[in-house]
PDB file of N, CA and C in Angstrom:
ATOM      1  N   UNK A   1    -300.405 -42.637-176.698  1.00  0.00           N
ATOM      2  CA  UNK A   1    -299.262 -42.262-175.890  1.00  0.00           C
ATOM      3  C   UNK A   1    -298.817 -40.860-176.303  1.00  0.00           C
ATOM      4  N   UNK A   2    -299.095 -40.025-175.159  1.00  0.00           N
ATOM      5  CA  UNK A   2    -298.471 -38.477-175.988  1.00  0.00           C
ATOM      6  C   UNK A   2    -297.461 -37.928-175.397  1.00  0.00           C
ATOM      7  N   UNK A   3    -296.907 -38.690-174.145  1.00  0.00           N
ATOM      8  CA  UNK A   3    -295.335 -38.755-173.926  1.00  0.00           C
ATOM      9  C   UNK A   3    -294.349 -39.440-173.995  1.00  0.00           C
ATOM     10  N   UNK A   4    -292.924 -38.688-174.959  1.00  0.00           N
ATOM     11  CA  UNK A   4    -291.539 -39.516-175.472  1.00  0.00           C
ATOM     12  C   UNK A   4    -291.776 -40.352-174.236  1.00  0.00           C
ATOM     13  N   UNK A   5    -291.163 -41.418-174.855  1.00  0.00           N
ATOM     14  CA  UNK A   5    -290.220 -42.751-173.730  1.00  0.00           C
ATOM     15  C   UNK A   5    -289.170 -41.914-173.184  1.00  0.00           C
ATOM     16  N   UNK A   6    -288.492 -42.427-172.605  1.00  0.00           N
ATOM     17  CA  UNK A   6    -287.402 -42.113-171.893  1.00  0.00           C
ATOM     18  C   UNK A   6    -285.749 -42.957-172.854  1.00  0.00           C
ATOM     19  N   UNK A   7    -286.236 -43.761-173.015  1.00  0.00           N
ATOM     20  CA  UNK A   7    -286.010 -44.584-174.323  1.00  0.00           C
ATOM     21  C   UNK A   7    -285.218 -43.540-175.652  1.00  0.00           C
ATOM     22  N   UNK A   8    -286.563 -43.260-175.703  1.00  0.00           N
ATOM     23  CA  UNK A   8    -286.079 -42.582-177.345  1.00  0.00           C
ATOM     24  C   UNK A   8    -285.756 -41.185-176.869  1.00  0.00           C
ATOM     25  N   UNK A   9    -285.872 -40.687-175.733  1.00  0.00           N
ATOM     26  CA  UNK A   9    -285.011 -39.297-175.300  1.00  0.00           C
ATOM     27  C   UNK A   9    -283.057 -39.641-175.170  1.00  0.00           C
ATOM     28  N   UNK A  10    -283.101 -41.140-175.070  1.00  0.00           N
ATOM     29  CA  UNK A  10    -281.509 -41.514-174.602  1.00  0.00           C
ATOM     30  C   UNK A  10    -280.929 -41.526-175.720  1.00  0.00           C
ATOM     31  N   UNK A  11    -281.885 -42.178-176.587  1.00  0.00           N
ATOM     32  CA  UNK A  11    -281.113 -42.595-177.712  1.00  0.00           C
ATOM     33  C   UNK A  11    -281.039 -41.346-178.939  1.00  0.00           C
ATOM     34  N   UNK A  12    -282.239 -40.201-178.960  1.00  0.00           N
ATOM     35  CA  UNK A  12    -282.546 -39.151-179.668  1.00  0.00           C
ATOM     36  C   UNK A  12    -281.154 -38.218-179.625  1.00  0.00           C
ATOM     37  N   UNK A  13    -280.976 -38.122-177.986  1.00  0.00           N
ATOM     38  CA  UNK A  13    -279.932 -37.045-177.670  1.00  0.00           C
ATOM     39  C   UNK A  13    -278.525 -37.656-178.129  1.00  0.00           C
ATOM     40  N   UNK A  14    -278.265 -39.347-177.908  1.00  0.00           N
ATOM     41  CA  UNK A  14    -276.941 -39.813-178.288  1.00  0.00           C
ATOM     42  C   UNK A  14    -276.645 -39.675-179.803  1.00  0.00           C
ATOM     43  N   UNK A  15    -277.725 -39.575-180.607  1.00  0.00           N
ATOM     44  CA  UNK A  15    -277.490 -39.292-181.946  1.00  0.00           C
ATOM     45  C   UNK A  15    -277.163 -37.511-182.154  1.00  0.00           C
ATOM     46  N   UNK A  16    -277.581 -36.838-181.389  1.00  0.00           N
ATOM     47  CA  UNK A  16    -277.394 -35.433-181.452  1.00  0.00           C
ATOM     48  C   UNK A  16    -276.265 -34.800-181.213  1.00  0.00           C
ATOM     49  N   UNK A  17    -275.795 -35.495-180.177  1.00  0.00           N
ATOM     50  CA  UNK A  17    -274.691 -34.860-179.231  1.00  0.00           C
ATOM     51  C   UNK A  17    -273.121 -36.126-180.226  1.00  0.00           C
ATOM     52  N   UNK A  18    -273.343 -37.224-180.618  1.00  0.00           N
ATOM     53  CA  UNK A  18    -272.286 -37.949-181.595  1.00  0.00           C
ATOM     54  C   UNK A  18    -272.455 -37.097-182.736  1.00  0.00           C
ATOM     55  N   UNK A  19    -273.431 -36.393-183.148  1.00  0.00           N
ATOM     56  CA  UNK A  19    -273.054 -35.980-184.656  1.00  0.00           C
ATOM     57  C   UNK A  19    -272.414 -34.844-184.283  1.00  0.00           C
ATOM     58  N   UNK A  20    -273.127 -33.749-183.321  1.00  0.00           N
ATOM     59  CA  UNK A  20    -272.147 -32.909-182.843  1.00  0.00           C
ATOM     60  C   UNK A  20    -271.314 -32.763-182.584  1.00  0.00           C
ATOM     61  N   UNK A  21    -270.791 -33.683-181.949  1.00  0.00           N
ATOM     62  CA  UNK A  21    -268.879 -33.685-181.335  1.00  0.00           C
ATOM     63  C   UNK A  21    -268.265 -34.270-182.982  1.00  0.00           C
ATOM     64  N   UNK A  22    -268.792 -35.397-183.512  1.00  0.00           N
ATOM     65  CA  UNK A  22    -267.693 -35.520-184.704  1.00  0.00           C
ATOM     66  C   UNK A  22    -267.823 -34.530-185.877  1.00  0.00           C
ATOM     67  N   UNK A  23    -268.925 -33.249-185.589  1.00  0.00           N
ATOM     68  CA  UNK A  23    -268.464 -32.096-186.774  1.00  0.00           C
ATOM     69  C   UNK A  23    -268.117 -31.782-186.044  1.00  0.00           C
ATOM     70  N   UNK A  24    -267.956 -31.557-184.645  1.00  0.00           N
ATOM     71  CA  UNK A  24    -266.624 -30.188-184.080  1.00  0.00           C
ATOM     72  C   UNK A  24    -265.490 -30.467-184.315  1.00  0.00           C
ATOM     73  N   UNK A  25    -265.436 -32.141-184.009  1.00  0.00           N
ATOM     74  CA  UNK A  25    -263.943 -32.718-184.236  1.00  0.00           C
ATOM     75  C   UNK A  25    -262.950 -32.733-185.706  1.00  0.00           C
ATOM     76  N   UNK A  26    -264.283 -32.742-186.633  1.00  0.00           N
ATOM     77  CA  UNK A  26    -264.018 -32.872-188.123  1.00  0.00           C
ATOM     78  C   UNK A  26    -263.421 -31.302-188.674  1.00  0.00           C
ATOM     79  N   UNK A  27    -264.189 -30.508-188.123  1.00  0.00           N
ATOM     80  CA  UNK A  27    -264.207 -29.440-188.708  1.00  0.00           C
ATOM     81  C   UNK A  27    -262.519 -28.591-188.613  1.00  0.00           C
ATOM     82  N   UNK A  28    -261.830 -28.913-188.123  1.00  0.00           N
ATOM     83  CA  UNK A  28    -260.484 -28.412-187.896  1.00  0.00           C
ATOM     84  C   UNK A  28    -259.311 -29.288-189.346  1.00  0.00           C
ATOM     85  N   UNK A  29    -260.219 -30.176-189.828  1.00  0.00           N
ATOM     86  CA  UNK A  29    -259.386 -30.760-190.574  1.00  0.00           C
ATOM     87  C   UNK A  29    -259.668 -30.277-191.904  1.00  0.00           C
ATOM     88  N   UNK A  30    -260.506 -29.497-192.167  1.00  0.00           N
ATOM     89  CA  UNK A  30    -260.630 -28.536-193.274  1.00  0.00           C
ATOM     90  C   UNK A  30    -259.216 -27.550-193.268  1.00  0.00           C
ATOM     91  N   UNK A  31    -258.954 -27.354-192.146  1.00  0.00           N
ATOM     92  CA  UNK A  31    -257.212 -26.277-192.376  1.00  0.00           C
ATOM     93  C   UNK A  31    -256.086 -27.546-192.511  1.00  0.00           C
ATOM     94  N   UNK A  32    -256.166 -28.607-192.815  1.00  0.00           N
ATOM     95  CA  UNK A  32    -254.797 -29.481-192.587  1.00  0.00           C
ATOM     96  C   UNK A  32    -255.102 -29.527-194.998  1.00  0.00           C
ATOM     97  N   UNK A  33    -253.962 -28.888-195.001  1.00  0.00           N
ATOM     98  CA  UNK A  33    -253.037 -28.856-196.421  1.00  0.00           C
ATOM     99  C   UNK A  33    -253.009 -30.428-197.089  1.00  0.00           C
ATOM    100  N   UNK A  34    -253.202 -31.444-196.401  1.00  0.00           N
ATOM    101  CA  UNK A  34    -252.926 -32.387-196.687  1.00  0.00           C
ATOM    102  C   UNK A  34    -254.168 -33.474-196.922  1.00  0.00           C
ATOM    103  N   UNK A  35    -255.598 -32.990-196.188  1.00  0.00           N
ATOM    104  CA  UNK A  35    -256.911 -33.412-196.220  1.00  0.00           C
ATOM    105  C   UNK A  35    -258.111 -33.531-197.309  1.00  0.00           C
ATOM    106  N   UNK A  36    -258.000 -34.378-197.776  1.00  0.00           N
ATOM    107  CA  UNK A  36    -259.162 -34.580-199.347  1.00  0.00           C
ATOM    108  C   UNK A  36    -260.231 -33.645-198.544  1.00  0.00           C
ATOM    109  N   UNK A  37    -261.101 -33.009-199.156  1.00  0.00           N
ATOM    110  CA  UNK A  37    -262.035 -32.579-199.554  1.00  0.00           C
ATOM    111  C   UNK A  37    -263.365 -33.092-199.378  1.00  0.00           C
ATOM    112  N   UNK A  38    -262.905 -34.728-200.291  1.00  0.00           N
ATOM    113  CA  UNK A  38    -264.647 -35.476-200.489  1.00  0.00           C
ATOM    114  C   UNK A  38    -264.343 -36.442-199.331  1.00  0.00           C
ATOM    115  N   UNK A  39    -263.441 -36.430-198.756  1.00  0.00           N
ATOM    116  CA  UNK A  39    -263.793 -37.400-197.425  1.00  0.00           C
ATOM    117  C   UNK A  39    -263.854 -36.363-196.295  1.00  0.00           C
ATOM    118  N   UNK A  40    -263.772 -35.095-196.304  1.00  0.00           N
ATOM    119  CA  UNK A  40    -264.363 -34.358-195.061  1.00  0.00           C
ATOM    120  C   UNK A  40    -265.600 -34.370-194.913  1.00  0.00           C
ATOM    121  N   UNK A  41    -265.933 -34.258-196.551  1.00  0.00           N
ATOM    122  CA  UNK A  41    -267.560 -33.903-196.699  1.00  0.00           C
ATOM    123  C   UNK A  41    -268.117 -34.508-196.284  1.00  0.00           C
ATOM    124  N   UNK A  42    -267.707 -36.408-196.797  1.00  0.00           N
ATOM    125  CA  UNK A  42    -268.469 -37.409-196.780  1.00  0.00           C
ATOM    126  C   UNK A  42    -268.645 -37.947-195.306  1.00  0.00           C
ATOM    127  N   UNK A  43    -267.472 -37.312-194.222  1.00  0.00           N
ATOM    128  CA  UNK A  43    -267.764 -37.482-193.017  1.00  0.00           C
ATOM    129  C   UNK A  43    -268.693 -36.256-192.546  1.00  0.00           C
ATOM    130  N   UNK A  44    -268.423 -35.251-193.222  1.00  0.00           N
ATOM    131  CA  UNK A  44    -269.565 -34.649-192.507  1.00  0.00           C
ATOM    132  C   UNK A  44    -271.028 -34.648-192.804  1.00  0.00           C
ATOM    133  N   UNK A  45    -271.403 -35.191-193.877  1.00  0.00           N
ATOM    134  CA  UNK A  45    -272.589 -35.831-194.532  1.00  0.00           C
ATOM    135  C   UNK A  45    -272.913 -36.998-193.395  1.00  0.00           C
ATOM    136  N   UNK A  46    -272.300 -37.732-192.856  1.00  0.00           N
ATOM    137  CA  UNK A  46    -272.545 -38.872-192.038  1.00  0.00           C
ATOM    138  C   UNK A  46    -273.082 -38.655-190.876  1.00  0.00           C
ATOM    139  N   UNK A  47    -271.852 -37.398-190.231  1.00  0.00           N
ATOM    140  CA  UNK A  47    -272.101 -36.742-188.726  1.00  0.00           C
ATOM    141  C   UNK A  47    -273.330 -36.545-188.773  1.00  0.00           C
ATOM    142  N   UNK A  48    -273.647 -35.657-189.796  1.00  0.00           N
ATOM    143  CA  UNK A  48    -275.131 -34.398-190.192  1.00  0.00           C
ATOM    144  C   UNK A  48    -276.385 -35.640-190.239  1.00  0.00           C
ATOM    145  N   UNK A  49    -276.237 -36.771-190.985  1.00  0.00           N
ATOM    146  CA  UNK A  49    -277.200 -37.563-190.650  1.00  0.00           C
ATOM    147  C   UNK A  49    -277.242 -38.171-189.446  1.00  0.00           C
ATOM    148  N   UNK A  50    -276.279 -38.260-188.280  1.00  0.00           N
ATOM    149  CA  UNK A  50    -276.750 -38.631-186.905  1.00  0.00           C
ATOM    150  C   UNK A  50    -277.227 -37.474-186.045  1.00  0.00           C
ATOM    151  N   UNK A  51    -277.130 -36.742-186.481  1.00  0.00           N
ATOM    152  CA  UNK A  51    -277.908 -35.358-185.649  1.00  0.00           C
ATOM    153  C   UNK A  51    -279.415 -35.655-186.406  1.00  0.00           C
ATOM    154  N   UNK A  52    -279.386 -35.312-187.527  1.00  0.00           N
ATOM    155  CA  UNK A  52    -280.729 -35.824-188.261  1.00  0.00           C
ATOM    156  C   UNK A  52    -281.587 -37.234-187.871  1.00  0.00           C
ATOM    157  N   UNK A  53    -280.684 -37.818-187.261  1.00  0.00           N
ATOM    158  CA  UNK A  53    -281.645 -39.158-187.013  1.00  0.00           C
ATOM    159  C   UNK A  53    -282.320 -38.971-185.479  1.00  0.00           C
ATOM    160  N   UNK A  54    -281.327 -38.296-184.519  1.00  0.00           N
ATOM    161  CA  UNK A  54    -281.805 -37.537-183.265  1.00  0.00           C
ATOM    162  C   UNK A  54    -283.056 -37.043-183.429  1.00  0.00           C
ATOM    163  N   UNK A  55    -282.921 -35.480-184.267  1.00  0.00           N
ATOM    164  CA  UNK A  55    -283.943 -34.780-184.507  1.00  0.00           C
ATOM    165  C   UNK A  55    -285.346 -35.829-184.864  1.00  0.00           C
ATOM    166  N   UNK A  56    -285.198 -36.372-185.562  1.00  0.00           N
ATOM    167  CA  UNK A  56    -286.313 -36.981-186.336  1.00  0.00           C
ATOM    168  C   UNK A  56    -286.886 -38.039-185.137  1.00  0.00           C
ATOM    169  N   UNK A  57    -286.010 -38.668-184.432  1.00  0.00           N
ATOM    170  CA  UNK A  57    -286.564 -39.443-183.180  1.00  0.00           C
ATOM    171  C   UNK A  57    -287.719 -38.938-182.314  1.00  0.00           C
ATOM    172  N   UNK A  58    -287.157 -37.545-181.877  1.00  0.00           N
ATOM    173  CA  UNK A  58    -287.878 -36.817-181.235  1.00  0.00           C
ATOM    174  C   UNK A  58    -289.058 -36.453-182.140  1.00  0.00           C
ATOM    175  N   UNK A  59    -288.955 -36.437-183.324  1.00  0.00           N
ATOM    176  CA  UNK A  59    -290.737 -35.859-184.115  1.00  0.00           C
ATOM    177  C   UNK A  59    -291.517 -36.635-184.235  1.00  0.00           C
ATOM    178  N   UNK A  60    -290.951 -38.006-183.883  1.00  0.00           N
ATOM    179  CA  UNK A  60    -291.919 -39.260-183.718  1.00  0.00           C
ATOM    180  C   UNK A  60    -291.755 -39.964-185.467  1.00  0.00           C
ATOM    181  N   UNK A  61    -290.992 -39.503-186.412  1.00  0.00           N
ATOM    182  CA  UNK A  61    -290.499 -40.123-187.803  1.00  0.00           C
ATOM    183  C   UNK A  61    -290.180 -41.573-187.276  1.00  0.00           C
ATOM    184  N   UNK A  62    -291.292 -42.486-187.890  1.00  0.00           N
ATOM    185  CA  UNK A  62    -291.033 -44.329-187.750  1.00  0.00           C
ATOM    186  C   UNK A  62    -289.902 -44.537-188.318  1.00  0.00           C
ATOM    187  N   UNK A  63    -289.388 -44.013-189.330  1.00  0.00           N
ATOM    188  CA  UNK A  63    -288.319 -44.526-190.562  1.00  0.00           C
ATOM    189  C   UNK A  63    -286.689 -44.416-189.953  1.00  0.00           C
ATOM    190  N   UNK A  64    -287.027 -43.058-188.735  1.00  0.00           N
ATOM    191  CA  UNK A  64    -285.807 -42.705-188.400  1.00  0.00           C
ATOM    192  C   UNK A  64    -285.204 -43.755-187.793  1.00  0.00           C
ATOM    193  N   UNK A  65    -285.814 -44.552-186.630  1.00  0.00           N
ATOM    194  CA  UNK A  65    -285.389 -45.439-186.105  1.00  0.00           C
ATOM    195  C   UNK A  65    -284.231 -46.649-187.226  1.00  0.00           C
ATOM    196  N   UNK A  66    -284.831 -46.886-187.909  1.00  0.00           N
ATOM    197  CA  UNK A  66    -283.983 -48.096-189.228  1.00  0.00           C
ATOM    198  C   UNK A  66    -282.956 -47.313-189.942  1.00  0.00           C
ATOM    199  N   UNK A  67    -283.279 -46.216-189.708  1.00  0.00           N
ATOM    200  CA  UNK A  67    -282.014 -44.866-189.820  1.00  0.00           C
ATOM    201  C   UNK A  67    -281.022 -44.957-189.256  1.00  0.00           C
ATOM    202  N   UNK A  68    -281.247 -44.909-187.721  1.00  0.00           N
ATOM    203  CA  UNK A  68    -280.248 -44.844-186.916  1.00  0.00           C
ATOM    204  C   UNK A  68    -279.542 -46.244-186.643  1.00  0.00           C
ATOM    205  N   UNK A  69    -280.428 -47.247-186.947  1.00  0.00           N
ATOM    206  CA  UNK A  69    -279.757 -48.809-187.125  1.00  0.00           C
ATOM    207  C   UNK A  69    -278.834 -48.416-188.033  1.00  0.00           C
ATOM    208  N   UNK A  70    -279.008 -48.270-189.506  1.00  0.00           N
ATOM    209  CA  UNK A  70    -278.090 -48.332-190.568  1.00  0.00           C
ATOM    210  C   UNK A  70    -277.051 -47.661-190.380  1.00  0.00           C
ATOM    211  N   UNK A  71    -276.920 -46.337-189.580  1.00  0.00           N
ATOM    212  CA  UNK A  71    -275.815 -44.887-189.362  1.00  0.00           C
ATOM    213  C   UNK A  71    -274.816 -45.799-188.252  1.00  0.00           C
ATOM    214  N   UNK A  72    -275.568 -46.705-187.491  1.00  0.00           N
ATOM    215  CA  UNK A  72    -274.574 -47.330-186.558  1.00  0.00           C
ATOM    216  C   UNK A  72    -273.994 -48.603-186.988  1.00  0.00           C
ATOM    217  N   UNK A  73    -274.606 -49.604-187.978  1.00  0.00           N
ATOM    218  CA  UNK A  73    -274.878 -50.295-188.819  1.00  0.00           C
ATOM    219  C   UNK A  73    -272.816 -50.166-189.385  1.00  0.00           C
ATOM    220  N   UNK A  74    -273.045 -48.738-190.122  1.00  0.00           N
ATOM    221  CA  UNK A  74    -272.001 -48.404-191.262  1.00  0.00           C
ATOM    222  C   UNK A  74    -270.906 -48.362-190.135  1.00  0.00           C
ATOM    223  N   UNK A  75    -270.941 -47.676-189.200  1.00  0.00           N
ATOM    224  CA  UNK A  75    -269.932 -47.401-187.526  1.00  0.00           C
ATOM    225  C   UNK A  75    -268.870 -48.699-187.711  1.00  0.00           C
ATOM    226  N   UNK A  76    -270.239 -49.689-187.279  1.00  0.00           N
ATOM    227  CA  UNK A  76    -269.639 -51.259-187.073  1.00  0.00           C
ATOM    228  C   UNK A  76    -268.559 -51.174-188.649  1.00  0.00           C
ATOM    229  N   UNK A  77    -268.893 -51.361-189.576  1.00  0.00           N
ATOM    230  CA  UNK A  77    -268.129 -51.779-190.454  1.00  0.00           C
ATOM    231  C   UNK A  77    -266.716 -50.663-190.449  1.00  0.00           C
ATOM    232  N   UNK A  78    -266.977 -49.220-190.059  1.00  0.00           N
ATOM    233  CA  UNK A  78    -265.595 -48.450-190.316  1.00  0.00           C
ATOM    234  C   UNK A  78    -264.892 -48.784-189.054  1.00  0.00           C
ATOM    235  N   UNK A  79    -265.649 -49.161-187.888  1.00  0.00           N
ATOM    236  CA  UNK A  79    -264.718 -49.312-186.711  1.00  0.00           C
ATOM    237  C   UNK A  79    -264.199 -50.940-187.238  1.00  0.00           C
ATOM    238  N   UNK A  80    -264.596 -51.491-188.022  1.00  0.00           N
ATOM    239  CA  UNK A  80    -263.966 -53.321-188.685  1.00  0.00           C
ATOM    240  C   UNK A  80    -262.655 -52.767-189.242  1.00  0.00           C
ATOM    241  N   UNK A  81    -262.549 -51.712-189.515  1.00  0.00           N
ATOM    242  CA  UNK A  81    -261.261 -51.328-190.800  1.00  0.00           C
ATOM    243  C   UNK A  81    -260.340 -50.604-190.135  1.00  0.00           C
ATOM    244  N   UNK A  82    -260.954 -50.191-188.456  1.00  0.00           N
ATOM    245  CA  UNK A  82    -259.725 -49.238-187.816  1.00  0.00           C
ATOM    246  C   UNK A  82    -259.577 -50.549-186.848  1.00  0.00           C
ATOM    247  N   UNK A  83    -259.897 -51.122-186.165  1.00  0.00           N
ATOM    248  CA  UNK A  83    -259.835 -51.940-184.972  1.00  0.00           C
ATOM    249  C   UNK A  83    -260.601 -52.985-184.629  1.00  0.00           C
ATOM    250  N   UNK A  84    -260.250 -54.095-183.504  1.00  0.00           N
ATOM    251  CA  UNK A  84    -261.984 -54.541-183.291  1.00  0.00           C
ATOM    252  C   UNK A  84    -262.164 -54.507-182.261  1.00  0.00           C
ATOM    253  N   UNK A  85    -261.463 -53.759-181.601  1.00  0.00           N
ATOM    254  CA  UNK A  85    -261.747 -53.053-179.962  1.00  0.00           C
ATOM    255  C   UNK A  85    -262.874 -52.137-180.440  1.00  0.00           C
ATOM    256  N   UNK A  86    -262.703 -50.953-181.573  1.00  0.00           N
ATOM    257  CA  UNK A  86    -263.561 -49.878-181.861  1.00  0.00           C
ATOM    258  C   UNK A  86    -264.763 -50.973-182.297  1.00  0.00           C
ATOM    259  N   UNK A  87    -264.713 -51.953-183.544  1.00  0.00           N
ATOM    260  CA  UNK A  87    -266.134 -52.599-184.242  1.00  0.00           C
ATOM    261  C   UNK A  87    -266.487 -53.185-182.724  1.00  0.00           C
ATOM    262  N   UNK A  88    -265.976 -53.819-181.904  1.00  0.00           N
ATOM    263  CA  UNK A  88    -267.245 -54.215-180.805  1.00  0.00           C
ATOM    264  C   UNK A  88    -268.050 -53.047-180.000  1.00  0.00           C
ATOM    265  N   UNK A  89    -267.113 -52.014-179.696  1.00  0.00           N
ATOM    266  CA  UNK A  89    -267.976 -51.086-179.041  1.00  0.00           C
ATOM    267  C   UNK A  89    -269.176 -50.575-179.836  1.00  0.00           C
ATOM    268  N   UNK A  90    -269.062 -50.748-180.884  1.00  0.00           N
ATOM    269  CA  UNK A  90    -270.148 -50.255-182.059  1.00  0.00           C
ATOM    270  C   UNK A  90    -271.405 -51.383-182.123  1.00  0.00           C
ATOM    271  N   UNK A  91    -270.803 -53.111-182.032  1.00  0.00           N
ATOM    272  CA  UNK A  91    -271.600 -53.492-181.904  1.00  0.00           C
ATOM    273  C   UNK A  91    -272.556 -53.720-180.830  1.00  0.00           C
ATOM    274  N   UNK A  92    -271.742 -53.221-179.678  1.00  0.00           N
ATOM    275  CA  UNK A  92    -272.685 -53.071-178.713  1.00  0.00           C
ATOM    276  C   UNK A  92    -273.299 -52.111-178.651  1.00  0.00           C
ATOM    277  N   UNK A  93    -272.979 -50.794-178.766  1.00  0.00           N
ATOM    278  CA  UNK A  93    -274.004 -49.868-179.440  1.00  0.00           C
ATOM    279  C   UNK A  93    -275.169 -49.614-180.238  1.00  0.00           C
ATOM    280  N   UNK A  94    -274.724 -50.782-181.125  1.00  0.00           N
ATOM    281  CA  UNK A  94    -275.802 -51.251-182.371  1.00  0.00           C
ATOM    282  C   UNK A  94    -276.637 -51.988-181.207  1.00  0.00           C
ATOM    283  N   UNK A  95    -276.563 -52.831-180.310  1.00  0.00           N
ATOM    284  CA  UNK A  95    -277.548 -53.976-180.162  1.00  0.00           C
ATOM    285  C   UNK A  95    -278.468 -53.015-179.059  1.00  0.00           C
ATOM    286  N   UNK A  96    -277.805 -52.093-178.153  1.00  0.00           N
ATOM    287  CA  UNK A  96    -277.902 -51.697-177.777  1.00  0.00           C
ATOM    288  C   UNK A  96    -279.210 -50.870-178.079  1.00  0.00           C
ATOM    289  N   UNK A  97    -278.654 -50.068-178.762  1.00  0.00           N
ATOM    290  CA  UNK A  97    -279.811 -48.856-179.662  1.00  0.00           C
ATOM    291  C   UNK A  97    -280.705 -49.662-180.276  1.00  0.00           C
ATOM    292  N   UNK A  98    -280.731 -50.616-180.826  1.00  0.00           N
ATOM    293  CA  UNK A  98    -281.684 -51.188-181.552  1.00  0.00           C
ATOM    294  C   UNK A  98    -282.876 -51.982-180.424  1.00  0.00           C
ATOM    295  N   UNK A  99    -282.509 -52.791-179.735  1.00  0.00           N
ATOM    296  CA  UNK A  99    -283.497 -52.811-178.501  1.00  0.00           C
ATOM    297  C   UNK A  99    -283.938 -51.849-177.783  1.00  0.00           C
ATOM    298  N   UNK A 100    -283.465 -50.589-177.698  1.00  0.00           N
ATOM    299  CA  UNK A 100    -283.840 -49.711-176.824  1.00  0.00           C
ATOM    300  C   UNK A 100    -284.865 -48.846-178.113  1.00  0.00           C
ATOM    301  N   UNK A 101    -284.832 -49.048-179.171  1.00  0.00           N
ATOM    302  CA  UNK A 101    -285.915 -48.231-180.418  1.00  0.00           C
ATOM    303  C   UNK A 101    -286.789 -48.931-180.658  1.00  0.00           C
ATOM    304  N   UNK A 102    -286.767 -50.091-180.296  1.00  0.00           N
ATOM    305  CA  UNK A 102    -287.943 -51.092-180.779  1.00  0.00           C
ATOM    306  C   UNK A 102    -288.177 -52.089-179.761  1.00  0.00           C
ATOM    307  N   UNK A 103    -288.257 -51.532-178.474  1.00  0.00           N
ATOM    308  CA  UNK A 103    -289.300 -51.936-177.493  1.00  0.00           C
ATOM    309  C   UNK A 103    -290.562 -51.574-177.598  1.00  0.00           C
ATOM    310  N   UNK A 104    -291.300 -52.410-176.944  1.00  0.00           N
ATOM    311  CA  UNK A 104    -293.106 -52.055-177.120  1.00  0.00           C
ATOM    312  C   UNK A 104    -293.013 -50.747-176.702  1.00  0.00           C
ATOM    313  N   UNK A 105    -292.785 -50.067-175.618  1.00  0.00           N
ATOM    314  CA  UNK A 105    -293.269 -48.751-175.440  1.00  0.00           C
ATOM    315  C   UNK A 105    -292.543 -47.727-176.343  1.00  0.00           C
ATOM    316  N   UNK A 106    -291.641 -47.942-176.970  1.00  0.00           N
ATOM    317  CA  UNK A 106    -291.201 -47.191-177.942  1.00  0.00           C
ATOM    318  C   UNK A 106    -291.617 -47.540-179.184  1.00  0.00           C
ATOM    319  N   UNK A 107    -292.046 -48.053-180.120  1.00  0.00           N
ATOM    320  CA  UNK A 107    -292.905 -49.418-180.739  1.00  0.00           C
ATOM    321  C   UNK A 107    -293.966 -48.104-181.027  1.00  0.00           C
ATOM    322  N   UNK A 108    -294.608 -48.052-179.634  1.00  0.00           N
ATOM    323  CA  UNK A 108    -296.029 -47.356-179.410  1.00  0.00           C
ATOM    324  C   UNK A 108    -296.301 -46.191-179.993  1.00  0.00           C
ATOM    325  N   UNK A 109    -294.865 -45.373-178.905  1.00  0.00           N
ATOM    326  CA  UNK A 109    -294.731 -44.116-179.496  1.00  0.00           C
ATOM    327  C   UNK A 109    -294.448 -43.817-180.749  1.00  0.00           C
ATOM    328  N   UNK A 110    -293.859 -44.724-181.826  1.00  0.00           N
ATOM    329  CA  UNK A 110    -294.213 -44.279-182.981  1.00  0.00           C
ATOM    330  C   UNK A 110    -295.798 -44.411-184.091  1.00  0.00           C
ATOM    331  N   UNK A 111    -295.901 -45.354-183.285  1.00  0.00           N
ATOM    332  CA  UNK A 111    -296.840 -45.593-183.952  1.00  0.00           C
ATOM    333  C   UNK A 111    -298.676 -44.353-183.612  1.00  0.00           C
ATOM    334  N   UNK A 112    -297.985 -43.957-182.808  1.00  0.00           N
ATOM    335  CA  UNK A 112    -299.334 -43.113-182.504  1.00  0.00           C
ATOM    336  C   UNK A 112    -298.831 -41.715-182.816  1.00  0.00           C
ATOM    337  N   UNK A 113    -299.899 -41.254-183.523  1.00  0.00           N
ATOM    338  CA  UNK A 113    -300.449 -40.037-184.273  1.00  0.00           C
ATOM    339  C   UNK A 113    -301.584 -39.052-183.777  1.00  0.00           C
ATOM    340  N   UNK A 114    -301.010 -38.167-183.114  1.00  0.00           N
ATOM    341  CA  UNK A 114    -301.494 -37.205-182.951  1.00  0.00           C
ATOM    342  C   UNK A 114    -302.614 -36.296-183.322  1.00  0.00           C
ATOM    343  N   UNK A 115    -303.674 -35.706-182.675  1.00  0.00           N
ATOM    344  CA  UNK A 115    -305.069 -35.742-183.740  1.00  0.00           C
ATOM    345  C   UNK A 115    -305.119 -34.030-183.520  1.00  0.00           C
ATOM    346  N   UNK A 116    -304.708 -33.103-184.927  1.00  0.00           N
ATOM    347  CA  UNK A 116    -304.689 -31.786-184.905  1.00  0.00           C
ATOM    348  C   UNK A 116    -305.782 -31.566-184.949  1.00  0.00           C
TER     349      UNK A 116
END
C-alpha cells in the first residue's frame, strides 16, 4: 500500500492542528504573574507530543499510533478532574481514534515498508 488512508490523514491532522491550537492557547499564559512555570511546560510538553504524534502518523511510525491512544488516553483522565461532560467527549474521541488507527486498511499502511 503506498497511499495514506484517508483514515490516518483525519486523525494525523487532528493531532496537529489540537497540539497547535493548545500551544497558541497556552502560550499567553507565560505573561500571567501568577502562572507556575513547570505546569506551562508540562502542558506544553503534552501539546508538542500531539503534534508529534500527527507528524509521525504521516511517516508511517507503527508506535505512533499507541502514542496517540495514550496522549488521548491521559485527555480522558484530565477531562475526569475538570468535568464529565469534557471526560466523555474524550472518551469518545479515544474510541473514536482508536478504531479509526487500527482498522485493516490502516493496520496495512503501517505495516508496509517501502523498498529504497
Amino acid at each position: 500500500m503506498v497511499h495514506r488512508p484517508i483514515t490516518v490523514v483525519i486523525v494525523g491532522m487532528l493531532f496537529i492542528l489540537a497540539g497547535c491550537l493548545g500551544i497558541a492557547y497556552h502560550v499567553k499564559d507565560f505573561s500571567q504573574p501568577d502562572s507556575k512555570l513547570s505546569e506551562l511546560i508540562w502542558v506544553l510538553v503534552i501539546r508538542l507530543l500531539g503534534v508529534m504524534c500527527g507528524v509521525l502518523l504521516f511517516l508511517r511510525v507503527d508506535w505512533a499510533r499507541w502514542l496517540a491512544v495514550i496522549w488521548l488516553l491521559y485527555h480522558v483522565i484530565i477531562g475526569a478532574l475538570h468535568s464529565k461532560s469534557e471526560m466523555f467527549v474524550h472518551i469518545g474521541l479515544l474510541i473514536v481514534v482508536t478504531v479509526l488507527l487500527f482498522l485493516p486498511v490502516s493496520s496495512a499502511y503501517f505495516r508496509y515498508k517501502s523498498q529504497k
